[in-house]
PDB file of N, CA and C in Angstrom:
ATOM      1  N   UNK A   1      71.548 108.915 -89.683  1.00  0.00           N
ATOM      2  CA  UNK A   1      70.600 109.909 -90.096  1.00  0.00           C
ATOM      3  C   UNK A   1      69.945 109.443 -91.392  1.00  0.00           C
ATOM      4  N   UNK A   2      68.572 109.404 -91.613  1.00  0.00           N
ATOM      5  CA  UNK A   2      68.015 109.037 -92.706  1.00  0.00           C
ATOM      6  C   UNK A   2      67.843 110.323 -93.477  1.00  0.00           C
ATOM      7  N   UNK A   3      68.059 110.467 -94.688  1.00  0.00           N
ATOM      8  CA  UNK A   3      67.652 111.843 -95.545  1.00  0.00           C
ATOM      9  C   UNK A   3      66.372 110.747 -96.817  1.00  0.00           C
ATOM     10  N   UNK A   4      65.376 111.694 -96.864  1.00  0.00           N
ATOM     11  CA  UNK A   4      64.525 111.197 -97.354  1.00  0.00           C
ATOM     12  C   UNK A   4      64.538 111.664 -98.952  1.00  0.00           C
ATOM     13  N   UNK A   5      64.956 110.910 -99.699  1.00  0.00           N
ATOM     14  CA  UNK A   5      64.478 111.758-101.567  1.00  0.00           C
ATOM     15  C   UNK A   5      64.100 111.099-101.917  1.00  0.00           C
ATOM     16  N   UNK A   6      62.673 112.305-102.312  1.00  0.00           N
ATOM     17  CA  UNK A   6      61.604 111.720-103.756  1.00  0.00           C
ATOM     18  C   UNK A   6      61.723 111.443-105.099  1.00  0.00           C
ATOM     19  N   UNK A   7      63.079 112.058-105.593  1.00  0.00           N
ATOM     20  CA  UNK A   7      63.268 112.079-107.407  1.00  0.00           C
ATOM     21  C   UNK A   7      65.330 111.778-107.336  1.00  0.00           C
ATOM     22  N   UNK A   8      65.282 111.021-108.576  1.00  0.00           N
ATOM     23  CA  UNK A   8      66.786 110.850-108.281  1.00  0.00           C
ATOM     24  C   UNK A   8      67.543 111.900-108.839  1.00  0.00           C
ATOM     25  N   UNK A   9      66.762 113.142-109.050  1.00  0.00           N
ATOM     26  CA  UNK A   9      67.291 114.106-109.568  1.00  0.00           C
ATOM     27  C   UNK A   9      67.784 114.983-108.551  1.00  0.00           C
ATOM     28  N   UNK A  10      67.876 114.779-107.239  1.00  0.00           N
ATOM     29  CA  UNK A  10      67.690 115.163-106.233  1.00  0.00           C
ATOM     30  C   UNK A  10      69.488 114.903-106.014  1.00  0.00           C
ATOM     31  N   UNK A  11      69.731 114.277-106.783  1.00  0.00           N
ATOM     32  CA  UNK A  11      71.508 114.033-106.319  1.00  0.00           C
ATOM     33  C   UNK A  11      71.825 114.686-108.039  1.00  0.00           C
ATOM     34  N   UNK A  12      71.763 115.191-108.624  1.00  0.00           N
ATOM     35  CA  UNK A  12      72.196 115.441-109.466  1.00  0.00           C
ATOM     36  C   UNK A  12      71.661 114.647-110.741  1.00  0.00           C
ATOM     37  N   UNK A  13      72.763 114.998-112.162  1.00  0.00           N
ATOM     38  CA  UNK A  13      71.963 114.460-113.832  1.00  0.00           C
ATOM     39  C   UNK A  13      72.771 113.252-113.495  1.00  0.00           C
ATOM     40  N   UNK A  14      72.507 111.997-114.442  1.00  0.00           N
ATOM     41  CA  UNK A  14      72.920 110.734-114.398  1.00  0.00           C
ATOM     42  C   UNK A  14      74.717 110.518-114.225  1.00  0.00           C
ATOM     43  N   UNK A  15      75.160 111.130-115.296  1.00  0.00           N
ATOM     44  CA  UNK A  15      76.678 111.511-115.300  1.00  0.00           C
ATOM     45  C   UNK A  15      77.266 112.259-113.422  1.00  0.00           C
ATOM     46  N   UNK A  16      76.688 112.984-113.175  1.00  0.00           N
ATOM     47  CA  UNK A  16      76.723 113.427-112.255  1.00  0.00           C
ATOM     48  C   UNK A  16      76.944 112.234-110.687  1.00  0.00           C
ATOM     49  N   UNK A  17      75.703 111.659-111.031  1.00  0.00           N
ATOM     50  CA  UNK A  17      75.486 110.313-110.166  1.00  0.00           C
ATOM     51  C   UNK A  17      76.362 109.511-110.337  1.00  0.00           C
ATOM     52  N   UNK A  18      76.524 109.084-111.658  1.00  0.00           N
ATOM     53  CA  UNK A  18      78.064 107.821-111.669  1.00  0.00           C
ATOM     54  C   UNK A  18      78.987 108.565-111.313  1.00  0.00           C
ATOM     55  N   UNK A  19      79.447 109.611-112.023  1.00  0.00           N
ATOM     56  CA  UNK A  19      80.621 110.357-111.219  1.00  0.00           C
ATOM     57  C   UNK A  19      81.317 109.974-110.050  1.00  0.00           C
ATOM     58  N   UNK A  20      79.991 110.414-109.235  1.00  0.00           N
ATOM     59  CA  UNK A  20      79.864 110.239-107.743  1.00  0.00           C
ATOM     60  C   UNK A  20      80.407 109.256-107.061  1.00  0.00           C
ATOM     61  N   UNK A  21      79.190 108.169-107.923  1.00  0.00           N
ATOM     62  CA  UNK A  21      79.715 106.721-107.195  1.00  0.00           C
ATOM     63  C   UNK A  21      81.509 106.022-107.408  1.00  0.00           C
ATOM     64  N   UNK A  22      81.649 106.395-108.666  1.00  0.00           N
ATOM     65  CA  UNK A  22      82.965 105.879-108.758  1.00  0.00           C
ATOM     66  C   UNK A  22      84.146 106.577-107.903  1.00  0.00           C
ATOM     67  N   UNK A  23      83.757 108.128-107.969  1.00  0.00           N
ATOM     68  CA  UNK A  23      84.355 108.482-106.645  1.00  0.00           C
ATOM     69  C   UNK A  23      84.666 107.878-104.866  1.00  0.00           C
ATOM     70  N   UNK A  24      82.868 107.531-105.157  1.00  0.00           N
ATOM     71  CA  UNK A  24      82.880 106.915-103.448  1.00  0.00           C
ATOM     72  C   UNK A  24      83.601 105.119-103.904  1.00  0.00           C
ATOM     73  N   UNK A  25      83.885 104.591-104.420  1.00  0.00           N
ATOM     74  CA  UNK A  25      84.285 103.341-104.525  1.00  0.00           C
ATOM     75  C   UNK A  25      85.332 103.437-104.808  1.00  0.00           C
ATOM     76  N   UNK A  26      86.605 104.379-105.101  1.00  0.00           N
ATOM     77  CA  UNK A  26      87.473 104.198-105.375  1.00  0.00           C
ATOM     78  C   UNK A  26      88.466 105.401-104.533  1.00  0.00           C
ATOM     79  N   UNK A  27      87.017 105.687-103.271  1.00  0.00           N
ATOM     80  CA  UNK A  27      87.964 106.209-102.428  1.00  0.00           C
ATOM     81  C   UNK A  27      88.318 107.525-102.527  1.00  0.00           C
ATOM     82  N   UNK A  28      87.836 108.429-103.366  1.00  0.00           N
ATOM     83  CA  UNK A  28      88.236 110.082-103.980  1.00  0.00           C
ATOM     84  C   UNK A  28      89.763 110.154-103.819  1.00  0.00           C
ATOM     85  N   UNK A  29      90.707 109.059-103.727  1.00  0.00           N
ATOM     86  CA  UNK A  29      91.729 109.295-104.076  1.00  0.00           C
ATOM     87  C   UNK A  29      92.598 109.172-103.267  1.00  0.00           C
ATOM     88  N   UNK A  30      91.834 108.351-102.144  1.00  0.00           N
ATOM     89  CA  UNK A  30      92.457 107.914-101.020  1.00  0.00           C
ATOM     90  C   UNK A  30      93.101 106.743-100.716  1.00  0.00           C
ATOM     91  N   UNK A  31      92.842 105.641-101.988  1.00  0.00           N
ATOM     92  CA  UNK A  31      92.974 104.689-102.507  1.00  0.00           C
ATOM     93  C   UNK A  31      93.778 104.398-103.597  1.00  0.00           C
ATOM     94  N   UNK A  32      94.924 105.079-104.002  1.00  0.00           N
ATOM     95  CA  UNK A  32      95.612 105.407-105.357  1.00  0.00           C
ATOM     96  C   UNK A  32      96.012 104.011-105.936  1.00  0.00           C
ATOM     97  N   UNK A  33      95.704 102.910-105.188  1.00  0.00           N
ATOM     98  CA  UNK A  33      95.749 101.982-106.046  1.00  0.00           C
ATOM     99  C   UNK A  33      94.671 100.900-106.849  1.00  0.00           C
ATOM    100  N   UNK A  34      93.021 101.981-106.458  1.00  0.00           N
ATOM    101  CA  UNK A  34      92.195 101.896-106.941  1.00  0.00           C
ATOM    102  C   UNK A  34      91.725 102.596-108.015  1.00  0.00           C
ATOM    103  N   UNK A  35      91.451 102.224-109.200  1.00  0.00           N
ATOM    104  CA  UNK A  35      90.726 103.627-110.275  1.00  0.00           C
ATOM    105  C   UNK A  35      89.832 102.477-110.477  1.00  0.00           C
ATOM    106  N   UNK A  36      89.089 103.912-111.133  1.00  0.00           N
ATOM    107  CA  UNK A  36      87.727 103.645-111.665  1.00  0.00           C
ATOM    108  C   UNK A  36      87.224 104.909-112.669  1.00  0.00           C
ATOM    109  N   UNK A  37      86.351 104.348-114.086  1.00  0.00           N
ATOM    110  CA  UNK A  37      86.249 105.105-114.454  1.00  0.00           C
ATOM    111  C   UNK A  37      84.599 104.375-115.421  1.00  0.00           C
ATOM    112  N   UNK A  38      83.887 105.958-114.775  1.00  0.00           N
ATOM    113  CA  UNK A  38      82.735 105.903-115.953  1.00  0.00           C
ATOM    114  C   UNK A  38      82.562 105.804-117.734  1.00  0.00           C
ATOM    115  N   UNK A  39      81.850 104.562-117.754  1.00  0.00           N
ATOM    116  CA  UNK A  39      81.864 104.263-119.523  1.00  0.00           C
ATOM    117  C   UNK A  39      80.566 105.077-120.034  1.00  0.00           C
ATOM    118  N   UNK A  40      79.456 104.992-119.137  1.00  0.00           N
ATOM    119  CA  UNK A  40      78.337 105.568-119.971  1.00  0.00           C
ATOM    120  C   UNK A  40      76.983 105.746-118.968  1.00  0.00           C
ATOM    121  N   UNK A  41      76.113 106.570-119.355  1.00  0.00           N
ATOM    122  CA  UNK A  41      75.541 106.816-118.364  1.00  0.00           C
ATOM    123  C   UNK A  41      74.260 106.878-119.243  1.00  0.00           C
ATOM    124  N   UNK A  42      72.927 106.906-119.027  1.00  0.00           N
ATOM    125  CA  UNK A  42      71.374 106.789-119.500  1.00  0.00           C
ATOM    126  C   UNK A  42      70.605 107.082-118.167  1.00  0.00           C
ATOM    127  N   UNK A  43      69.465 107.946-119.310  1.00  0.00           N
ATOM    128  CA  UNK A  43      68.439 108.532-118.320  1.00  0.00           C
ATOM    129  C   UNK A  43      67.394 107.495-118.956  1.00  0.00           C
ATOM    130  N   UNK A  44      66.427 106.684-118.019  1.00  0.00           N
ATOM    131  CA  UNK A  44      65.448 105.728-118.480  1.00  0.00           C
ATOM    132  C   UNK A  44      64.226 106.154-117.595  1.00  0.00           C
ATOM    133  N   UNK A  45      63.121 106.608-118.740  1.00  0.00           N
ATOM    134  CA  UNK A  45      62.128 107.061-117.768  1.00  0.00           C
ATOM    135  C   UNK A  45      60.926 105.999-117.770  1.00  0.00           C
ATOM    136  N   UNK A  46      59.523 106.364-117.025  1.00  0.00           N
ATOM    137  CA  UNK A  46      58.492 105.495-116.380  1.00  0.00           C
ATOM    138  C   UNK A  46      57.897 106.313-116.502  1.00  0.00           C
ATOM    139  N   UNK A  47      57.250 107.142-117.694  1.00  0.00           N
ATOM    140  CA  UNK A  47      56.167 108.023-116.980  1.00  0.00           C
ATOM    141  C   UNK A  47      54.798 107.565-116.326  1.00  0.00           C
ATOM    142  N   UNK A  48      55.108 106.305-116.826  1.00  0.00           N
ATOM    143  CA  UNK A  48      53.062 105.771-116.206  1.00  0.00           C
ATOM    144  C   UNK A  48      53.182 105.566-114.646  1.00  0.00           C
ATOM    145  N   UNK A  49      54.890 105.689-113.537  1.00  0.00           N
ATOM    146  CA  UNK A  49      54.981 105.220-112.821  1.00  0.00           C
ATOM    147  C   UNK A  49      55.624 106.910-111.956  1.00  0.00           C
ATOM    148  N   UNK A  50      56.080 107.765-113.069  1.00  0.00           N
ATOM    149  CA  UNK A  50      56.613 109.118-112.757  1.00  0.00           C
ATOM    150  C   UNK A  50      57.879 108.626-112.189  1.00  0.00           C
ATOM    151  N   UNK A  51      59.079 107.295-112.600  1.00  0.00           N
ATOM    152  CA  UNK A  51      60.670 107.211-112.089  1.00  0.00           C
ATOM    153  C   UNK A  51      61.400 107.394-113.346  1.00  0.00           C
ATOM    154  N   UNK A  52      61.959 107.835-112.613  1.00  0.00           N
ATOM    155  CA  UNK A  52      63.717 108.162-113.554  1.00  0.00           C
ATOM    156  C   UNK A  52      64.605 106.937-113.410  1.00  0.00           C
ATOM    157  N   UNK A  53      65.205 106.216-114.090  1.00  0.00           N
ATOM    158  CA  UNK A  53      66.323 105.839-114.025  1.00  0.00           C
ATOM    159  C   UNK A  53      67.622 106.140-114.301  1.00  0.00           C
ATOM    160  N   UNK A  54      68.456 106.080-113.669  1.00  0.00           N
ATOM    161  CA  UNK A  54      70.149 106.961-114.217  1.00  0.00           C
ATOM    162  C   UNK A  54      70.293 104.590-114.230  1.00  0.00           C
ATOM    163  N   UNK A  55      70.881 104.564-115.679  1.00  0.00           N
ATOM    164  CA  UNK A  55      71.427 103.598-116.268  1.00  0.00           C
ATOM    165  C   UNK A  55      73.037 103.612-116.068  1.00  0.00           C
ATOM    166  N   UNK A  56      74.106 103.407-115.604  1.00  0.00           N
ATOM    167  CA  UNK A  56      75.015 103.470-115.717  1.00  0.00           C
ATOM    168  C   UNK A  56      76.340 102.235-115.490  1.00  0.00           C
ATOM    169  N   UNK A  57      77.578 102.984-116.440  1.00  0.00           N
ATOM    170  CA  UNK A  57      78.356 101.360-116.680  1.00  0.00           C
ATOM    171  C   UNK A  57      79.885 101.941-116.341  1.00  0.00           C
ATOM    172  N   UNK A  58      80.500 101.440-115.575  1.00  0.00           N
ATOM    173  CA  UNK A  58      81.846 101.731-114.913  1.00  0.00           C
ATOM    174  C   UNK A  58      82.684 100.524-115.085  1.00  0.00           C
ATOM    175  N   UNK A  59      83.593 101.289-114.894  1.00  0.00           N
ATOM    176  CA  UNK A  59      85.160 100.114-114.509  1.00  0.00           C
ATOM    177  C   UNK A  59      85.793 100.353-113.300  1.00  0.00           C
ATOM    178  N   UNK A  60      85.943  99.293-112.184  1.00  0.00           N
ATOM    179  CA  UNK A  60      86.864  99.472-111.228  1.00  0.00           C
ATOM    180  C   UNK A  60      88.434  98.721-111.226  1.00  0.00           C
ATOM    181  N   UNK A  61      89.354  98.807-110.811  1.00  0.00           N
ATOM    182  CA  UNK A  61      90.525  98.212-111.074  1.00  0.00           C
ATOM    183  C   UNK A  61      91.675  98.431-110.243  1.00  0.00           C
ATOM    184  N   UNK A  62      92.163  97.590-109.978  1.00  0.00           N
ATOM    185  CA  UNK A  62      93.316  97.945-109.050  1.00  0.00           C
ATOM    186  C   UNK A  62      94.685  96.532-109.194  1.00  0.00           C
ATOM    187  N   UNK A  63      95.516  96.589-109.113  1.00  0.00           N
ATOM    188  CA  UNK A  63      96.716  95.557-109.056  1.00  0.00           C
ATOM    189  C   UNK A  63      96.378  94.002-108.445  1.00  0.00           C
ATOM    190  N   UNK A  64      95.012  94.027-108.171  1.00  0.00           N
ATOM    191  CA  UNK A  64      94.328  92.745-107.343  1.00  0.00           C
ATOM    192  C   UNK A  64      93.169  92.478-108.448  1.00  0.00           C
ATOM    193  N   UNK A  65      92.427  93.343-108.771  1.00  0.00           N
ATOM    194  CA  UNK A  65      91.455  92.837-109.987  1.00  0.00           C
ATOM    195  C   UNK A  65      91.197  94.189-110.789  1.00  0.00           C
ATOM    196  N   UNK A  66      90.559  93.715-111.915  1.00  0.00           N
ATOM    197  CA  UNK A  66      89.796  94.305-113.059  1.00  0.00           C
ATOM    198  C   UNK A  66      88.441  93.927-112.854  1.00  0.00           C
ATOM    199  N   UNK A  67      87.106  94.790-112.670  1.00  0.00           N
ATOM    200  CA  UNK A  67      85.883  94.894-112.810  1.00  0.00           C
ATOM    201  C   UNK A  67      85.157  95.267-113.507  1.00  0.00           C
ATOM    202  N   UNK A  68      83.915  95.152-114.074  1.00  0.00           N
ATOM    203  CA  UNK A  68      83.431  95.773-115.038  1.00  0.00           C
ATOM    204  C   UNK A  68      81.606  96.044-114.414  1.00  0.00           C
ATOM    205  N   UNK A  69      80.885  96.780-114.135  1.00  0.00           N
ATOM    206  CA  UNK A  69      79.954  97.101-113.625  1.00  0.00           C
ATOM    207  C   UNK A  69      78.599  97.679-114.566  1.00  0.00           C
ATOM    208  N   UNK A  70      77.493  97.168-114.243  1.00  0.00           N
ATOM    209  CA  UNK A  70      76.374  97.917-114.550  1.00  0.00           C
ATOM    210  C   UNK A  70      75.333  98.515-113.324  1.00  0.00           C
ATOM    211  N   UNK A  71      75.187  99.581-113.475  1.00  0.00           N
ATOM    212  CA  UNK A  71      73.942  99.617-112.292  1.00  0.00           C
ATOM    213  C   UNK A  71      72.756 100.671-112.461  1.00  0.00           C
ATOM    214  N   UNK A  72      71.994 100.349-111.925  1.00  0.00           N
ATOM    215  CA  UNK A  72      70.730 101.132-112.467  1.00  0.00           C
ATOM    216  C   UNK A  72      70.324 101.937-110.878  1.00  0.00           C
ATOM    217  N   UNK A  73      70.183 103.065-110.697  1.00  0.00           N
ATOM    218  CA  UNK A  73      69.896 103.943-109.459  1.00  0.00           C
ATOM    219  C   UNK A  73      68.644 104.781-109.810  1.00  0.00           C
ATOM    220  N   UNK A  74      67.359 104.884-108.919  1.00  0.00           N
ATOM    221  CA  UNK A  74      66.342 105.577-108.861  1.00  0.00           C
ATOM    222  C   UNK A  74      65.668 105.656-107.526  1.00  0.00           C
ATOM    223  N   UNK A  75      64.626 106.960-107.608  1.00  0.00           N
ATOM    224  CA  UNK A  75      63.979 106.849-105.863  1.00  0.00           C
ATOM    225  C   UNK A  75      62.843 106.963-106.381  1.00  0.00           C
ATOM    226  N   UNK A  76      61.792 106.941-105.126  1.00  0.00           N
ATOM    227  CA  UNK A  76      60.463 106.744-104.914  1.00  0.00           C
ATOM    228  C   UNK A  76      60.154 107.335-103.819  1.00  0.00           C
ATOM    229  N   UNK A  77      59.715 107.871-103.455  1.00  0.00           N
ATOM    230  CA  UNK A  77      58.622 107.696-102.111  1.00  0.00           C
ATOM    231  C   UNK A  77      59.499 107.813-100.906  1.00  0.00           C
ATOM    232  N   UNK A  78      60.389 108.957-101.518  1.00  0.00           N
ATOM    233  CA  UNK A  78      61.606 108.781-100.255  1.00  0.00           C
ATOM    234  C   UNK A  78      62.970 108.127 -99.681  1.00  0.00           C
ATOM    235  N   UNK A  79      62.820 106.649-100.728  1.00  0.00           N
ATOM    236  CA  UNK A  79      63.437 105.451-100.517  1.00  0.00           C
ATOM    237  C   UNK A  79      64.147 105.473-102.082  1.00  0.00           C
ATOM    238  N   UNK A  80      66.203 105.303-101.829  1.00  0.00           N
ATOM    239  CA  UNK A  80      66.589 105.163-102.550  1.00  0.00           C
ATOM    240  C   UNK A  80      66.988 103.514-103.716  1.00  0.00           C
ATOM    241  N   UNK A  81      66.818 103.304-104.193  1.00  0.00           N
ATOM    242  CA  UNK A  81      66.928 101.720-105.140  1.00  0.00           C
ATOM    243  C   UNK A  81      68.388 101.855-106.040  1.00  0.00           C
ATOM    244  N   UNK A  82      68.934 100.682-105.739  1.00  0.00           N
ATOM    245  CA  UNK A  82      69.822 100.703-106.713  1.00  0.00           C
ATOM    246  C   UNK A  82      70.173  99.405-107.259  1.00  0.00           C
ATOM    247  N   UNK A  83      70.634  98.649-108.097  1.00  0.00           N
ATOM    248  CA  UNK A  83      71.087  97.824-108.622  1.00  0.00           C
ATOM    249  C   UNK A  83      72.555  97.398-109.184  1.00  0.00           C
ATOM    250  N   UNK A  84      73.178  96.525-109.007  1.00  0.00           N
ATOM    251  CA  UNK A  84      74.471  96.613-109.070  1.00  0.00           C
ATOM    252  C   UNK A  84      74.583  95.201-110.034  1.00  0.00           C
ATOM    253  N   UNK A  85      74.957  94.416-111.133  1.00  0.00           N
ATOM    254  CA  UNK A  85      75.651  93.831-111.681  1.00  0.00           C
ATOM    255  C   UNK A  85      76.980  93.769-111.877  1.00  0.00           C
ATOM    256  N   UNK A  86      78.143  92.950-111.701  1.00  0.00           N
ATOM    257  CA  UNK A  86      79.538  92.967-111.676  1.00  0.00           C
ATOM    258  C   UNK A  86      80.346  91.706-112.309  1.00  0.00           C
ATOM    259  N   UNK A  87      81.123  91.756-112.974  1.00  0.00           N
ATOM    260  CA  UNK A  87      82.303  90.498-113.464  1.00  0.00           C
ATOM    261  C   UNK A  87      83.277  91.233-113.661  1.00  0.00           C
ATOM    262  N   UNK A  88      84.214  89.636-113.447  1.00  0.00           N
ATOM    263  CA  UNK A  88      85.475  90.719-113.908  1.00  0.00           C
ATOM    264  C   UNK A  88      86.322  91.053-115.408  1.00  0.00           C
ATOM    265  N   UNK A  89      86.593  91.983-115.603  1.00  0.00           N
ATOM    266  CA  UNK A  89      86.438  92.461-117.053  1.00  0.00           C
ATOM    267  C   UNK A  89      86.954  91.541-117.871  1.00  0.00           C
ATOM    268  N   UNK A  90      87.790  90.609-117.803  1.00  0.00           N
ATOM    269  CA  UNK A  90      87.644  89.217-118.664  1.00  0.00           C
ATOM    270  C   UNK A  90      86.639  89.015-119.182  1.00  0.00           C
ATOM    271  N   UNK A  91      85.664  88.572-118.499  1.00  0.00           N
ATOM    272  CA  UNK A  91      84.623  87.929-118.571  1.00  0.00           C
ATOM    273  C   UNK A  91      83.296  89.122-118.917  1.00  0.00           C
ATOM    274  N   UNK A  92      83.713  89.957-119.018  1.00  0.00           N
ATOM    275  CA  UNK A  92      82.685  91.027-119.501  1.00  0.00           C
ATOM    276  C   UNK A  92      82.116  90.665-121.357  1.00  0.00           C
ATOM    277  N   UNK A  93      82.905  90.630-121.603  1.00  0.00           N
ATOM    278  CA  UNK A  93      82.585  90.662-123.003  1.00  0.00           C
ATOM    279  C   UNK A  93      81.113  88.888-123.092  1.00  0.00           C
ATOM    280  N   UNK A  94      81.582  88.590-122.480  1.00  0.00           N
ATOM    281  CA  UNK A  94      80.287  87.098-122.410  1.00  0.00           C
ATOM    282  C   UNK A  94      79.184  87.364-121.616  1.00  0.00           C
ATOM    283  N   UNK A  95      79.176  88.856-120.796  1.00  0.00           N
ATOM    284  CA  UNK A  95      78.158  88.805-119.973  1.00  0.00           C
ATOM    285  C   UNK A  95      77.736  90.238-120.299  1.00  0.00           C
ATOM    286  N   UNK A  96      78.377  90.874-121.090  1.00  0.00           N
ATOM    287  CA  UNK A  96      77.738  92.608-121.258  1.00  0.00           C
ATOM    288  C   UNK A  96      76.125  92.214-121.714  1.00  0.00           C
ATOM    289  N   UNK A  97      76.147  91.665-122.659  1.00  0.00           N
ATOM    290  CA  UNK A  97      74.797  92.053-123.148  1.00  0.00           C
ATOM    291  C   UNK A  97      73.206  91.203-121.842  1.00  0.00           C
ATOM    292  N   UNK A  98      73.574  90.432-121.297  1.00  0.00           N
ATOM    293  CA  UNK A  98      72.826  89.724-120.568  1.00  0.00           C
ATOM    294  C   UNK A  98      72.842  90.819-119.061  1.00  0.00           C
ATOM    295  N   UNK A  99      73.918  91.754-118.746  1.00  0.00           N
ATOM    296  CA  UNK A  99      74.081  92.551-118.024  1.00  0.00           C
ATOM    297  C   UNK A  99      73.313  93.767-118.380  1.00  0.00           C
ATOM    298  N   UNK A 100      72.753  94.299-119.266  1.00  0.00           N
ATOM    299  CA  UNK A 100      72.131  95.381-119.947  1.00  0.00           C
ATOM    300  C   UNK A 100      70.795  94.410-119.860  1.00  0.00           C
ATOM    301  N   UNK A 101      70.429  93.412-119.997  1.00  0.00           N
ATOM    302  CA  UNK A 101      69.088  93.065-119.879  1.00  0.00           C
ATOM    303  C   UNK A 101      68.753  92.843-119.031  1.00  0.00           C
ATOM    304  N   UNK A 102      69.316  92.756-117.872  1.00  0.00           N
ATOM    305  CA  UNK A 102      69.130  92.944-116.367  1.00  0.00           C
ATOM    306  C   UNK A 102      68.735  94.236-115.757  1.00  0.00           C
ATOM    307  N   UNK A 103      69.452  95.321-116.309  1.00  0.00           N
ATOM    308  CA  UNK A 103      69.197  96.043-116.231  1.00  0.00           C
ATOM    309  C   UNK A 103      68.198  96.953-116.809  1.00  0.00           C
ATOM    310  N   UNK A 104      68.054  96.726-117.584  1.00  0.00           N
ATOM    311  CA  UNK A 104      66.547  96.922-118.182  1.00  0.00           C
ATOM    312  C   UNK A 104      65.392  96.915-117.979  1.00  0.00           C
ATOM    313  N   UNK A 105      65.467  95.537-117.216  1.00  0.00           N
ATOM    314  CA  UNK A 105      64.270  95.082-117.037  1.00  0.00           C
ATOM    315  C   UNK A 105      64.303  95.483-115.233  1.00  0.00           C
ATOM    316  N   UNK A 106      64.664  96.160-114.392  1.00  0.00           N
ATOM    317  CA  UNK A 106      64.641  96.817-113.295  1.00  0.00           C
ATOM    318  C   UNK A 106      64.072  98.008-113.407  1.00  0.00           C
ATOM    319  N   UNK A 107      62.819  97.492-112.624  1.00  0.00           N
ATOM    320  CA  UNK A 107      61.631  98.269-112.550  1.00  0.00           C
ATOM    321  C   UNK A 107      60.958  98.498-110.955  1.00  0.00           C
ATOM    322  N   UNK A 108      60.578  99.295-110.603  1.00  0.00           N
ATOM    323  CA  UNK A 108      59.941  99.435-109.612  1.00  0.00           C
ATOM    324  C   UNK A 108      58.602  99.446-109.543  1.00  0.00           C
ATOM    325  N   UNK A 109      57.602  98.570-109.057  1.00  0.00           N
ATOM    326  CA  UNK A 109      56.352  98.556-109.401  1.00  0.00           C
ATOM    327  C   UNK A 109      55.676  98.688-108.221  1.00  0.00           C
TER     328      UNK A 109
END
């Protein structure tokens, strides 16, 4: 079934949205040897383009790995976009800031 949304406000505020996702990736708890937990969340707007961005940065983790995530989620025209950056949290600290400029610069034109 396709569901069509125009605004990403349409799933809820940004916090709301990561929430979500870390929920759906870690299984709502169906997975107890998965957690995950939201670090931070940003609203990034476009008005010359009328998009929202929900900016957001998580941790996934389980007895097999440590992850560290950025991703940027917005809609358009019906059609949802998302972006996902990932390392594993070792290696976060050498790639956070180059991970935020990735994300940044995700734009829909």
């Amino acid at each position: 079934m396709l569901i069509k949304v125009g605004r990403i406000e349409a799933f809820g505020g940004a916090e709301e949205v990561g929430e979500a996702i870390v929920r759906t990736i870690t299984g709502s708890g169906k997975r107890p040897d998965v957690k995950g937990t939201l670090r931070g969340c940003s609203l990034r707007e476009d008005s010359a383009r009328n998009v929202k961005y929900y900016e957001l940065e998580f941790e996934v983790e389980s007895s097999a790995f440590q992850r560290h995530n950025v991703a940027v989620c917005c809609a358009r025209k019906g059609r949802l976009f998302t972006l996902n950056a990932q390392a594993p949290e070792s290696a976060w600290p050498q790639f956070s800031s180059q991970f935020y400029t990735i994300a940044h610069s995700f734009n829909l034109v």
